[in-house]
N, C-alpha and C. Protein backbone atom coordinates (compact mmCIF):
# COMPACT_ATOMS: atom_id res chain seq x y z
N UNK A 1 -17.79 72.57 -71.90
CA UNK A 1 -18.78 71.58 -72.26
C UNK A 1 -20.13 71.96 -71.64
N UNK A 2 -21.55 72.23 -72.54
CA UNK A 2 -22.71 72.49 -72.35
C UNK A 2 -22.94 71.17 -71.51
N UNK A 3 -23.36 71.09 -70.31
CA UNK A 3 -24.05 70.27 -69.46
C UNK A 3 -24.96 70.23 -68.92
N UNK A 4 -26.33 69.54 -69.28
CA UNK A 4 -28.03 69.86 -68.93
C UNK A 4 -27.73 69.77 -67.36
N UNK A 5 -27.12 68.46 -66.78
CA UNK A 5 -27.20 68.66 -65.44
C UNK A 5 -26.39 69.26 -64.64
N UNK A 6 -26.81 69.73 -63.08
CA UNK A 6 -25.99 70.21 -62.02
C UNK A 6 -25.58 69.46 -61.04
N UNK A 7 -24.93 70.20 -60.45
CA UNK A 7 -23.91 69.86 -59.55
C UNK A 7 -23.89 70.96 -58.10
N UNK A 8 -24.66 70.41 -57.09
CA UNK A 8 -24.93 71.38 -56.28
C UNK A 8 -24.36 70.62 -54.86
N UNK A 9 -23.79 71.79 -54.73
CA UNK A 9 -23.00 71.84 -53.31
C UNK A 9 -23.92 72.30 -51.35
N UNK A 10 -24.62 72.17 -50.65
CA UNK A 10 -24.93 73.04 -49.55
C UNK A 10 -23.62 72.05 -48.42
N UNK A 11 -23.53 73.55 -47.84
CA UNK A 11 -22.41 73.00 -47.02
C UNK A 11 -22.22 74.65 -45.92
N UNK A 12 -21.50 74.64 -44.94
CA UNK A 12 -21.75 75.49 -44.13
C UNK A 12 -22.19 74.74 -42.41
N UNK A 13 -21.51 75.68 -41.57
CA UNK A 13 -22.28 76.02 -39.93
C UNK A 13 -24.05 75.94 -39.89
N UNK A 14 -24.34 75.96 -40.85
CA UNK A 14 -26.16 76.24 -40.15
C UNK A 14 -26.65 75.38 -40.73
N UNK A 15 -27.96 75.04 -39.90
CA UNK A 15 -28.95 74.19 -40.48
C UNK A 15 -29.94 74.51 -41.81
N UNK A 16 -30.36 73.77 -42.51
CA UNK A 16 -30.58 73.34 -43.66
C UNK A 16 -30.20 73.00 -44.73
N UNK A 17 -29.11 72.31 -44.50
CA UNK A 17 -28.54 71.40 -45.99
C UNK A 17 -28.66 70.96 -46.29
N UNK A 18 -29.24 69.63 -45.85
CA UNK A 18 -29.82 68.50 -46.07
C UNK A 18 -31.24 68.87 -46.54
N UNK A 19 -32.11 69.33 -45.03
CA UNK A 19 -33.71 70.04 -45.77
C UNK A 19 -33.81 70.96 -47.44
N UNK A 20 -33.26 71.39 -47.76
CA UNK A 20 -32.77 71.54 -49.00
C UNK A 20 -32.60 70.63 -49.84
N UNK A 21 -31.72 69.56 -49.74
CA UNK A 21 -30.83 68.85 -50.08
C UNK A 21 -32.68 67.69 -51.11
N UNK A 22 -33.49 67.93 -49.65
CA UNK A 22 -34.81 66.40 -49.61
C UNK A 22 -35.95 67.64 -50.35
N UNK A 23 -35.70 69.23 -50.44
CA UNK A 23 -36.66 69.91 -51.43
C UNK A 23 -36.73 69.80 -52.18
N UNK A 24 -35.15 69.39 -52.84
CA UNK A 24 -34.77 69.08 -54.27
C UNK A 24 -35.15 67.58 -54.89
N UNK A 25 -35.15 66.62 -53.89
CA UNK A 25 -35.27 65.69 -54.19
C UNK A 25 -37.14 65.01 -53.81
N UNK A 26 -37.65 66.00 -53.67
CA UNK A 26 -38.99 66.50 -53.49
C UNK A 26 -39.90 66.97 -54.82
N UNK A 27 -38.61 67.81 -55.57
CA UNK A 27 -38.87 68.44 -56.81
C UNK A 27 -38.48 67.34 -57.56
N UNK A 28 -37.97 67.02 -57.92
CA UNK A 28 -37.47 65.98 -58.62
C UNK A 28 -38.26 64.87 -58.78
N UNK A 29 -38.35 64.49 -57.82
CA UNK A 29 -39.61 63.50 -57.82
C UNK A 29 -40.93 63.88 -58.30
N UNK A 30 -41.72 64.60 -58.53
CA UNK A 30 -42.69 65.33 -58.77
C UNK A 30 -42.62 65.50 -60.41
N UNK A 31 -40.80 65.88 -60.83
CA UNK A 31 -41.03 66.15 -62.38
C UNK A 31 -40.49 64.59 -62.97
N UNK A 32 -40.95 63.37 -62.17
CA UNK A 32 -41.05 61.99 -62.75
C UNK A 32 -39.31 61.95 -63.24
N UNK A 33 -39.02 62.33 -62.58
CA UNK A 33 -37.19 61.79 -62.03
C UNK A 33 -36.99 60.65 -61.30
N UNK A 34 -35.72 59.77 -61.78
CA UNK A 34 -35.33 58.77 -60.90
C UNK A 34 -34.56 59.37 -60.32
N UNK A 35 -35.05 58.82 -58.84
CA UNK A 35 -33.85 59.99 -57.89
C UNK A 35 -33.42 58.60 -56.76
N UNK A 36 -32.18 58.71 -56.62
CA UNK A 36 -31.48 57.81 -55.00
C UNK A 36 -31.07 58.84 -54.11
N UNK A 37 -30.98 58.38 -52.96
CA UNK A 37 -30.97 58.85 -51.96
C UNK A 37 -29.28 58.27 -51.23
N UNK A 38 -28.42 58.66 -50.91
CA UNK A 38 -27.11 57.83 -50.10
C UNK A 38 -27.22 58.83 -48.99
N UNK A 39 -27.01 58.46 -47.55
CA UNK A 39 -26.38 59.04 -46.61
C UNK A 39 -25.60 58.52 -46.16
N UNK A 40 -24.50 59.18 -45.64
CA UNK A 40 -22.94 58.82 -45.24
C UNK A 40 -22.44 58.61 -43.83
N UNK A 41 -23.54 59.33 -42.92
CA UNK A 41 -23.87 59.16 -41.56
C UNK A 41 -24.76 58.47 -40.94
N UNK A 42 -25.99 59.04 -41.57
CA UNK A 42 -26.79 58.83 -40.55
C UNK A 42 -27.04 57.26 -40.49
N UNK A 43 -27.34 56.44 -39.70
CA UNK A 43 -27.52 55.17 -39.72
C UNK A 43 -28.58 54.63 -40.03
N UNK A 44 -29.05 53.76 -39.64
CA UNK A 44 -30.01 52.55 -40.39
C UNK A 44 -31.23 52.66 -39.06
N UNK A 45 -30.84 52.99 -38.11
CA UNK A 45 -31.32 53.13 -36.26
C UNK A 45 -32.94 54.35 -36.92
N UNK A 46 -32.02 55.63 -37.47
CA UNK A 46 -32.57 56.59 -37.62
C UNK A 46 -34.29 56.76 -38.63
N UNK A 47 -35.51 57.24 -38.25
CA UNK A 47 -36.42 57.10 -38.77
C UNK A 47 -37.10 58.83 -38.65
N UNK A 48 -35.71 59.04 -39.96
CA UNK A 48 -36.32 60.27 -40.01
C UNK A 48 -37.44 61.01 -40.87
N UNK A 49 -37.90 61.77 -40.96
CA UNK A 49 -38.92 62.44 -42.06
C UNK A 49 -38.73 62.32 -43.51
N UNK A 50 -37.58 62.63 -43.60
CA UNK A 50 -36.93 62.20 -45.39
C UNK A 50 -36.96 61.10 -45.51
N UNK A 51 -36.98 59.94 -44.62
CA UNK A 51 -36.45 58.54 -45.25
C UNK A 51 -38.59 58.02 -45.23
N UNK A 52 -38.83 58.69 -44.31
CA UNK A 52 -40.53 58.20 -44.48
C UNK A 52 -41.22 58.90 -45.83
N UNK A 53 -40.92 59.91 -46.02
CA UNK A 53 -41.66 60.68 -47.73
C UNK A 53 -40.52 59.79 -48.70
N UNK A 54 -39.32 59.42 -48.62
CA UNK A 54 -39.04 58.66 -50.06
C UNK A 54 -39.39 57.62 -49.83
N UNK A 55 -39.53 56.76 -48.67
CA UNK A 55 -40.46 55.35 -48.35
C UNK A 55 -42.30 55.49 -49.28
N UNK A 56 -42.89 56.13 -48.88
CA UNK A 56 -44.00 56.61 -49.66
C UNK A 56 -44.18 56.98 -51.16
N UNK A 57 -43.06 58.09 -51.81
CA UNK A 57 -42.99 58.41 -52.66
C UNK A 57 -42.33 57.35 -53.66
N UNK A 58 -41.79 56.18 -53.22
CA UNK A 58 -40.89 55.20 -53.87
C UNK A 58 -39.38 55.36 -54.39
N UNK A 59 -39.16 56.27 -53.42
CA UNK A 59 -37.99 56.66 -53.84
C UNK A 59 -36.86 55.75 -52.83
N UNK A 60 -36.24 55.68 -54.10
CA UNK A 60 -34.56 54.84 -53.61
C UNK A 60 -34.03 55.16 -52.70
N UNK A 61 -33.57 54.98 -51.88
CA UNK A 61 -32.89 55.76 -50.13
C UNK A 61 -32.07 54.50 -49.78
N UNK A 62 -30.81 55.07 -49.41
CA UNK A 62 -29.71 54.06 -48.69
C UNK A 62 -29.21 55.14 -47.68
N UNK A 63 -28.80 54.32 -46.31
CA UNK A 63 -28.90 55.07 -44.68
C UNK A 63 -27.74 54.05 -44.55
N UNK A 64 -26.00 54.54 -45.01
CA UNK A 64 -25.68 53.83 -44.55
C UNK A 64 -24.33 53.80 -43.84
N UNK A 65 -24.60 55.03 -42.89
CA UNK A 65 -23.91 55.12 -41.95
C UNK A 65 -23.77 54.15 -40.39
N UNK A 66 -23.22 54.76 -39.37
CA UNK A 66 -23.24 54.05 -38.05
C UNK A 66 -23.74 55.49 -37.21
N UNK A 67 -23.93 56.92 -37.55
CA UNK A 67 -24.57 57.46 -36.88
C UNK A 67 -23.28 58.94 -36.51
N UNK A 68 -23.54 59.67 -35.97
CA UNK A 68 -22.82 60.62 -35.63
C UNK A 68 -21.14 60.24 -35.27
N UNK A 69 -20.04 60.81 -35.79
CA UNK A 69 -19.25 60.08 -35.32
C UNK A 69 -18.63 60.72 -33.67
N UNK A 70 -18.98 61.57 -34.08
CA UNK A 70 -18.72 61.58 -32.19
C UNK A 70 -19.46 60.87 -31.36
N UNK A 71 -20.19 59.92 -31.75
CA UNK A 71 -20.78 58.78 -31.05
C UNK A 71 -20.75 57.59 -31.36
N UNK A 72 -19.81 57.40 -32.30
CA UNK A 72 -19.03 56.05 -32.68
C UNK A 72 -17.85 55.60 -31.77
N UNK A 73 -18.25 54.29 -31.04
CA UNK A 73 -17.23 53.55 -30.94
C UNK A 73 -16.22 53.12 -31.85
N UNK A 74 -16.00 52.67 -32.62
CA UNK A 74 -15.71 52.11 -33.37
C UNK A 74 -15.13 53.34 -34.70
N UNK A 75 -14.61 54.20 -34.75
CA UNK A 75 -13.88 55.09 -35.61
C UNK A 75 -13.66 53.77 -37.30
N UNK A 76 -12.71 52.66 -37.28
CA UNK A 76 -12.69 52.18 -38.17
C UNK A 76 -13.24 51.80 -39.04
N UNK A 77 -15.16 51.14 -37.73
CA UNK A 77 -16.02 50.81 -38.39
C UNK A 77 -16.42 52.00 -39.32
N UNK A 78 -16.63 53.40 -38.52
CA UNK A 78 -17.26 53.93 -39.54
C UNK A 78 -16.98 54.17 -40.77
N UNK A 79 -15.29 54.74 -40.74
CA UNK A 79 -14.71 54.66 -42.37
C UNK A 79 -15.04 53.85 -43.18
N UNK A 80 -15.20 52.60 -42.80
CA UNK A 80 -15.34 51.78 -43.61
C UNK A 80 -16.46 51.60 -44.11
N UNK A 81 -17.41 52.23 -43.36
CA UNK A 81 -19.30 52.31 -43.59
C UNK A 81 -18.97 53.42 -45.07
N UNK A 82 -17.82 54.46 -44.49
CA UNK A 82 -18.42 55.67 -45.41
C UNK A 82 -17.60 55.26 -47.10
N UNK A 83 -16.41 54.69 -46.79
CA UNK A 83 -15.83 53.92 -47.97
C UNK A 83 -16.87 53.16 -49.04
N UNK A 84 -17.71 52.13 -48.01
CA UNK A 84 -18.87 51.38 -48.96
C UNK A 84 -20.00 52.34 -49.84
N UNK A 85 -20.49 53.67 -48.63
CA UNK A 85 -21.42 54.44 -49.13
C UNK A 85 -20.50 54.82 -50.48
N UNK A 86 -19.74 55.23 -50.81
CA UNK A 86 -19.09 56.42 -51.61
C UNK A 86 -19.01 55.10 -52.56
N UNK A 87 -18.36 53.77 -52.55
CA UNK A 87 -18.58 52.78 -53.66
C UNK A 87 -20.03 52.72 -54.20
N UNK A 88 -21.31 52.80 -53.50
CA UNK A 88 -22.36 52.60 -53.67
C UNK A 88 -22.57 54.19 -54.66
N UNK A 89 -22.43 54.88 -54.18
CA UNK A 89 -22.56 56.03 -54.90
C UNK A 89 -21.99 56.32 -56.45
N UNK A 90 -20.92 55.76 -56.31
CA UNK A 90 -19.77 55.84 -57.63
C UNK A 90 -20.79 54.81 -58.35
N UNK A 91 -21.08 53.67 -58.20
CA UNK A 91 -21.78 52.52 -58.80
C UNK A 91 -23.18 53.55 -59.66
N UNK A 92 -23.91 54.05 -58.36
CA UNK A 92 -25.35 54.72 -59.07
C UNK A 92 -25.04 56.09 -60.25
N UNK A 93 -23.75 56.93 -59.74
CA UNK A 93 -23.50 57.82 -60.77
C UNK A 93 -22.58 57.51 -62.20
N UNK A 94 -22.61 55.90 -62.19
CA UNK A 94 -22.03 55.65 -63.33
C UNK A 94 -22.80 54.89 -64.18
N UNK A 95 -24.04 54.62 -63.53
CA UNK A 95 -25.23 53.86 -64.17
C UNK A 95 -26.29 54.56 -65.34
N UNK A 96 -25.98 56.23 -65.50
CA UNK A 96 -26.57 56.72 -66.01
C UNK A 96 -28.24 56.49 -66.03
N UNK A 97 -28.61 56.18 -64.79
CA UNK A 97 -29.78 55.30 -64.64
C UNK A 97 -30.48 56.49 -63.71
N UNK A 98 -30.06 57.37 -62.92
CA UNK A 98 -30.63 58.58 -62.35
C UNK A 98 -30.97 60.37 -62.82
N UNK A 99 -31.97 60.53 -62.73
CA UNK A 99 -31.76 61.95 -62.93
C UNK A 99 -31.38 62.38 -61.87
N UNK A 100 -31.66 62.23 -60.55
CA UNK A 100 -31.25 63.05 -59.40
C UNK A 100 -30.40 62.03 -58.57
N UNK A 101 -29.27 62.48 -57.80
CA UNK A 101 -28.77 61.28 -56.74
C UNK A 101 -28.32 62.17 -55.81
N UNK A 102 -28.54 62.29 -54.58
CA UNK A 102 -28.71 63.01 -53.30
C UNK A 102 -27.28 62.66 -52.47
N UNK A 103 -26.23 63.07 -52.18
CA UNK A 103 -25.10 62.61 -51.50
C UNK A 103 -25.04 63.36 -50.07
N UNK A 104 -25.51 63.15 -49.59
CA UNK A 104 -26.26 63.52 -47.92
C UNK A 104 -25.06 63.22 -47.12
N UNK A 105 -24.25 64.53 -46.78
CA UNK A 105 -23.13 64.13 -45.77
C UNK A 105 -21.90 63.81 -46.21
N UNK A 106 -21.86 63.92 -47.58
CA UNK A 106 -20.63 63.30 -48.39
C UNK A 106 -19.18 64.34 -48.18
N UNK A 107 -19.59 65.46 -47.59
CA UNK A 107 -18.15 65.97 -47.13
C UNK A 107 -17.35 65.40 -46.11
N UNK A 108 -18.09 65.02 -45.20
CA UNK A 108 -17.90 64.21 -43.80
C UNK A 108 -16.66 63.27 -44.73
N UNK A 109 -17.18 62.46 -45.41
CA UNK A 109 -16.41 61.44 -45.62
C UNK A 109 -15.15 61.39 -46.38
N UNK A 110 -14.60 62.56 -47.10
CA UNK A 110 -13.56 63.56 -47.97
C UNK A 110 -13.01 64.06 -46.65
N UNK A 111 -13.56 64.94 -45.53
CA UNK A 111 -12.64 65.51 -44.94
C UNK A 111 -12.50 64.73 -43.63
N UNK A 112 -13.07 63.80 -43.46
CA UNK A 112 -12.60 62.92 -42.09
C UNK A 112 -11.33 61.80 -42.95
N UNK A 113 -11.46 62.22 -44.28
CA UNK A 113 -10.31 61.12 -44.62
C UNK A 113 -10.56 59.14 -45.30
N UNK A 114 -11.65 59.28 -45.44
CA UNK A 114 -12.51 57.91 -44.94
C UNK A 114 -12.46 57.31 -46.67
N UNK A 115 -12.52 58.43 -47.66
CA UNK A 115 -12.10 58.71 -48.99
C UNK A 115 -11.06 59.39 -49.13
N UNK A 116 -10.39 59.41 -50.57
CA UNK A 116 -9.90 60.44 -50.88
C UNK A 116 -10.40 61.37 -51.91
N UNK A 117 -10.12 62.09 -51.98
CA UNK A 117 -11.21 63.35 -52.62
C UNK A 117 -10.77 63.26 -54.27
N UNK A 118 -9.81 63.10 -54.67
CA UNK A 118 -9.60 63.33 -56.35
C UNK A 118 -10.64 62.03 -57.13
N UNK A 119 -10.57 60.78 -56.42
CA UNK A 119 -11.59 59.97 -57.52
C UNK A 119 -12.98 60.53 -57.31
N UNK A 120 -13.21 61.25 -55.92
CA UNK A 120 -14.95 61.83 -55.93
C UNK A 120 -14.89 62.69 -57.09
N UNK A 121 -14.24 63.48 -57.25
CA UNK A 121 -13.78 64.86 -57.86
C UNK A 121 -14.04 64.33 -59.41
N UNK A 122 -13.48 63.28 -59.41
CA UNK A 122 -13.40 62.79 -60.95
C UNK A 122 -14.70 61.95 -61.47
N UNK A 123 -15.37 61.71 -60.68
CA UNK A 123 -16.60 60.71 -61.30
C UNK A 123 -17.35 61.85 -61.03
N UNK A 124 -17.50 63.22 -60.19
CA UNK A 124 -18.35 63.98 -60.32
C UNK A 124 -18.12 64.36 -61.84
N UNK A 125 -17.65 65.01 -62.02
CA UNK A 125 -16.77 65.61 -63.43
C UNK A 125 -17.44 64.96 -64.50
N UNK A 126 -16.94 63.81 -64.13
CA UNK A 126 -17.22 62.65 -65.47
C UNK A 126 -18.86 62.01 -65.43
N UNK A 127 -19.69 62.60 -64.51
CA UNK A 127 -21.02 62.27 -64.39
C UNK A 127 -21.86 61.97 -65.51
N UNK A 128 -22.97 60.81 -65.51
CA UNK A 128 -23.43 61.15 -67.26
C UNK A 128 -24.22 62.59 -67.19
N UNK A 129 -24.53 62.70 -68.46
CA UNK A 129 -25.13 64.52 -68.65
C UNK A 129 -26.54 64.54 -67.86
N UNK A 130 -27.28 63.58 -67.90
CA UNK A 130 -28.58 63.64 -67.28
C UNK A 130 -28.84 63.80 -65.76
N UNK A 131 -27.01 63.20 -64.81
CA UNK A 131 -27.21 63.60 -63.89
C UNK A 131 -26.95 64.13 -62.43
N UNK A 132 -27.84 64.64 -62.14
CA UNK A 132 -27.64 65.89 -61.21
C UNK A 132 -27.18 65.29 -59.58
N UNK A 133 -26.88 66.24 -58.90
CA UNK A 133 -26.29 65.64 -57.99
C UNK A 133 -26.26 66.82 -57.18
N UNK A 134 -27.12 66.31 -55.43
CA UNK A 134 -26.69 67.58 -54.76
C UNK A 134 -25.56 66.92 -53.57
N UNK A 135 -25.11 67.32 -52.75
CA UNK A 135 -24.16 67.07 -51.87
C UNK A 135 -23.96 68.02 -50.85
N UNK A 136 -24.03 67.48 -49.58
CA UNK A 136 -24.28 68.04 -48.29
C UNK A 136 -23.05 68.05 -47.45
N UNK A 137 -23.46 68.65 -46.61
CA UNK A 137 -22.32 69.06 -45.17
C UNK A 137 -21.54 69.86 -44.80
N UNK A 138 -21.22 69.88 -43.70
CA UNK A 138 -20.13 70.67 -43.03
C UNK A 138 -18.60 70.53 -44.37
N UNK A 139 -17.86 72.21 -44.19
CA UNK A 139 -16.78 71.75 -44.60
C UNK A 139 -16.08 71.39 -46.30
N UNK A 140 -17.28 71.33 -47.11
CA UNK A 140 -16.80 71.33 -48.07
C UNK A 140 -15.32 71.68 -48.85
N UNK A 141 -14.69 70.98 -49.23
CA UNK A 141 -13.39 71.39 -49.70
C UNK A 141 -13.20 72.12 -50.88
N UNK A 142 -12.09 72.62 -51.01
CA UNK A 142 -11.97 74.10 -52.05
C UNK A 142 -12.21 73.18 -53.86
N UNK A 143 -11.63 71.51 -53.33
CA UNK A 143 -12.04 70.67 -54.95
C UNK A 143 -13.33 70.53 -55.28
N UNK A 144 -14.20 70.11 -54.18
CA UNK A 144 -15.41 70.25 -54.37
C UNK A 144 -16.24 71.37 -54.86
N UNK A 145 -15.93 72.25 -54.12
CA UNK A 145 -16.81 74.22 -54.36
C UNK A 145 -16.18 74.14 -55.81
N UNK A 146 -14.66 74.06 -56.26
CA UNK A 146 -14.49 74.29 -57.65
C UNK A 146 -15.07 73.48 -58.80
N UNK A 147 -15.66 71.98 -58.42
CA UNK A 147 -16.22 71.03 -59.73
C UNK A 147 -17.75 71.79 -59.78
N UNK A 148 -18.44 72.30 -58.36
CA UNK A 148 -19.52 72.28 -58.15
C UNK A 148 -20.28 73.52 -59.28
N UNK A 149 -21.48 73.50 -59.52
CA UNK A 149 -21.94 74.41 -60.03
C UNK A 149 -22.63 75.98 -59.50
N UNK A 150 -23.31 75.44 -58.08
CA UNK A 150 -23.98 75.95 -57.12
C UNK A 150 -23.29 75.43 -55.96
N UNK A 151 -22.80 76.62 -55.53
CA UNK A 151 -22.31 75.89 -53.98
C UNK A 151 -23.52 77.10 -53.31
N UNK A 152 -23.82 76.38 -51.93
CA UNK A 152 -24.56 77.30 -50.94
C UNK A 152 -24.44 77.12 -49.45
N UNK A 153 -23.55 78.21 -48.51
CA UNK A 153 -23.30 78.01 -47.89
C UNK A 153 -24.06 78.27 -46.59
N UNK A 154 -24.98 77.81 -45.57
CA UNK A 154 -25.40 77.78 -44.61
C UNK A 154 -24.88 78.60 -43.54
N UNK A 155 -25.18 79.73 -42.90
CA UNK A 155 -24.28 80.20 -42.20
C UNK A 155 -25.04 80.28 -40.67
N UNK A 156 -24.61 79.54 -39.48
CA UNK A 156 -25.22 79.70 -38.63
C UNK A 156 -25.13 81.16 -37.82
N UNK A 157 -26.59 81.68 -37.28
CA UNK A 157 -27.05 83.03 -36.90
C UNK A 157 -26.96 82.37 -35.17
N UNK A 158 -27.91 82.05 -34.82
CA UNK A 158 -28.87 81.03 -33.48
C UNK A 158 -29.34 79.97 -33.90
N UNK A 159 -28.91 79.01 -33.16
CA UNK A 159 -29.52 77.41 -33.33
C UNK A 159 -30.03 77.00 -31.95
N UNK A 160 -30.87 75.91 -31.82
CA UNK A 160 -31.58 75.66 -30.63
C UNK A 160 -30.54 75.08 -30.35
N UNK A 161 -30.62 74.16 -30.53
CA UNK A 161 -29.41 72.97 -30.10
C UNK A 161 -28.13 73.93 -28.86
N UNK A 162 -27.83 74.65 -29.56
CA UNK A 162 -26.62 75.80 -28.69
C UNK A 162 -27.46 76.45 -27.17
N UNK A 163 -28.76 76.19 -27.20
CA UNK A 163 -29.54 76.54 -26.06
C UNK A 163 -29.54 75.47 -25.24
N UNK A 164 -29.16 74.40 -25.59
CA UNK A 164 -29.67 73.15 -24.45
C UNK A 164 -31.12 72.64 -24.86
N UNK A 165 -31.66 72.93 -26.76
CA UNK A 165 -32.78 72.38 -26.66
C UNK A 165 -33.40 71.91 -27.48
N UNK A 166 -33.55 70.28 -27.76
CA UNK A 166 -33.08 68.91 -28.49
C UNK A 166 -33.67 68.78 -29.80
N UNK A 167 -33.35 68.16 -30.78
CA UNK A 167 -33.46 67.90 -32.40
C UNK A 167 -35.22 68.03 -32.22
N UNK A 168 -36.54 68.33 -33.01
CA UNK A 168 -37.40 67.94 -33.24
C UNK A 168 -37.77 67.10 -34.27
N UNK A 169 -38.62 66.31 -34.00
CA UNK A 169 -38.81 65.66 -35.60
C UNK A 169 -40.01 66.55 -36.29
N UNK A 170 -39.89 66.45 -37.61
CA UNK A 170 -40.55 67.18 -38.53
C UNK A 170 -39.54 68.27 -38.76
N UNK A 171 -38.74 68.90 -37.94
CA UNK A 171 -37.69 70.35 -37.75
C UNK A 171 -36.26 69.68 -38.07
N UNK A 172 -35.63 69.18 -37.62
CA UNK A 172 -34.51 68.81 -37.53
C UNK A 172 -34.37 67.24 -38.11
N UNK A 173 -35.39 66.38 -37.84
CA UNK A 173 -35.18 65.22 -39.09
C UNK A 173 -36.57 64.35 -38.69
């Protein structure tokens, strides 16, 4: 089946998947695309660079994680944060109402278990034709890389962070 839109995967050890992830949805915006935004982690706390340019640009953005989970108390809570994101998501990619929809972190939530991966698998699949979809993180699974069109994998070389030396904003979020 000829399909106008894609299906793009970044996933991998190194940084820029996401920065990628907000180029695209940078571009997109620019060629007068409706684009949403879901993240699966990061929380509502966080006031990062991407969420201030789609604040400006008018773009749709949902933050609706509890934050790193190795810094979650609460393990249950978060599943259940990432369960709602992935309903929220299924809702916008069945609305045929987006050209672009950004799934920021959405492996996290397939391989911590929080979902299960065959209904993602299947509403990707079954996406309407107009739209595109990128999807981020660590870990990607072999169902995902196979629905995907573009997978791109990040491979970490040297990272600061591994030095003892901390996230910047504008650099890191």
């Amino acid at each position: 089946m000829e399909r106008s839109s894609r299906l793009l995967v970044n996933t991998g050890e190194g940084k820029g998947k996401s920065s990628a992830a907000f180029g695209v949805m940078s571009r997109g915006w620019a060629r007068g695309w409706n684009v949403v935004v879901i993240q699966f982690v990061k929380g509502g706390k966080w006031k990062t660079g991407e969420r201030k340019l789609a604040d400006q640009l008018g773009i749709e953005f949902h933050t609706l994680g509890d934050g790193f989970t190795w810094e979650s108390d609460d393990l249950v809570t978060t599943a259940e944060l990432g369960k709602q994101a992935w309903q929220l998501a299924k809702t916008k990619i069945d609305a045929n109402a987006y050209d672009l929809i950004i799934l920021d972190e959405l492996t996290y939530a397939i391989t911590y278990g929080w979902i299960e991966e065959a209904p993602v698998l299947e509403t990707l699949q079954n996406r309407p034709a107009r739209t595109n979809i990128v999807i981020t993180g660590r870990g990607a699974t072999e169902g995902l890389i196979a629905v995907a069109d573009t997978v791109t994998e990040m491979r970490k070389i040297k990272h600061a962070y591994d030095q003892g030396i901390k996230a910047k904003k504008g650099i890191e979020y």
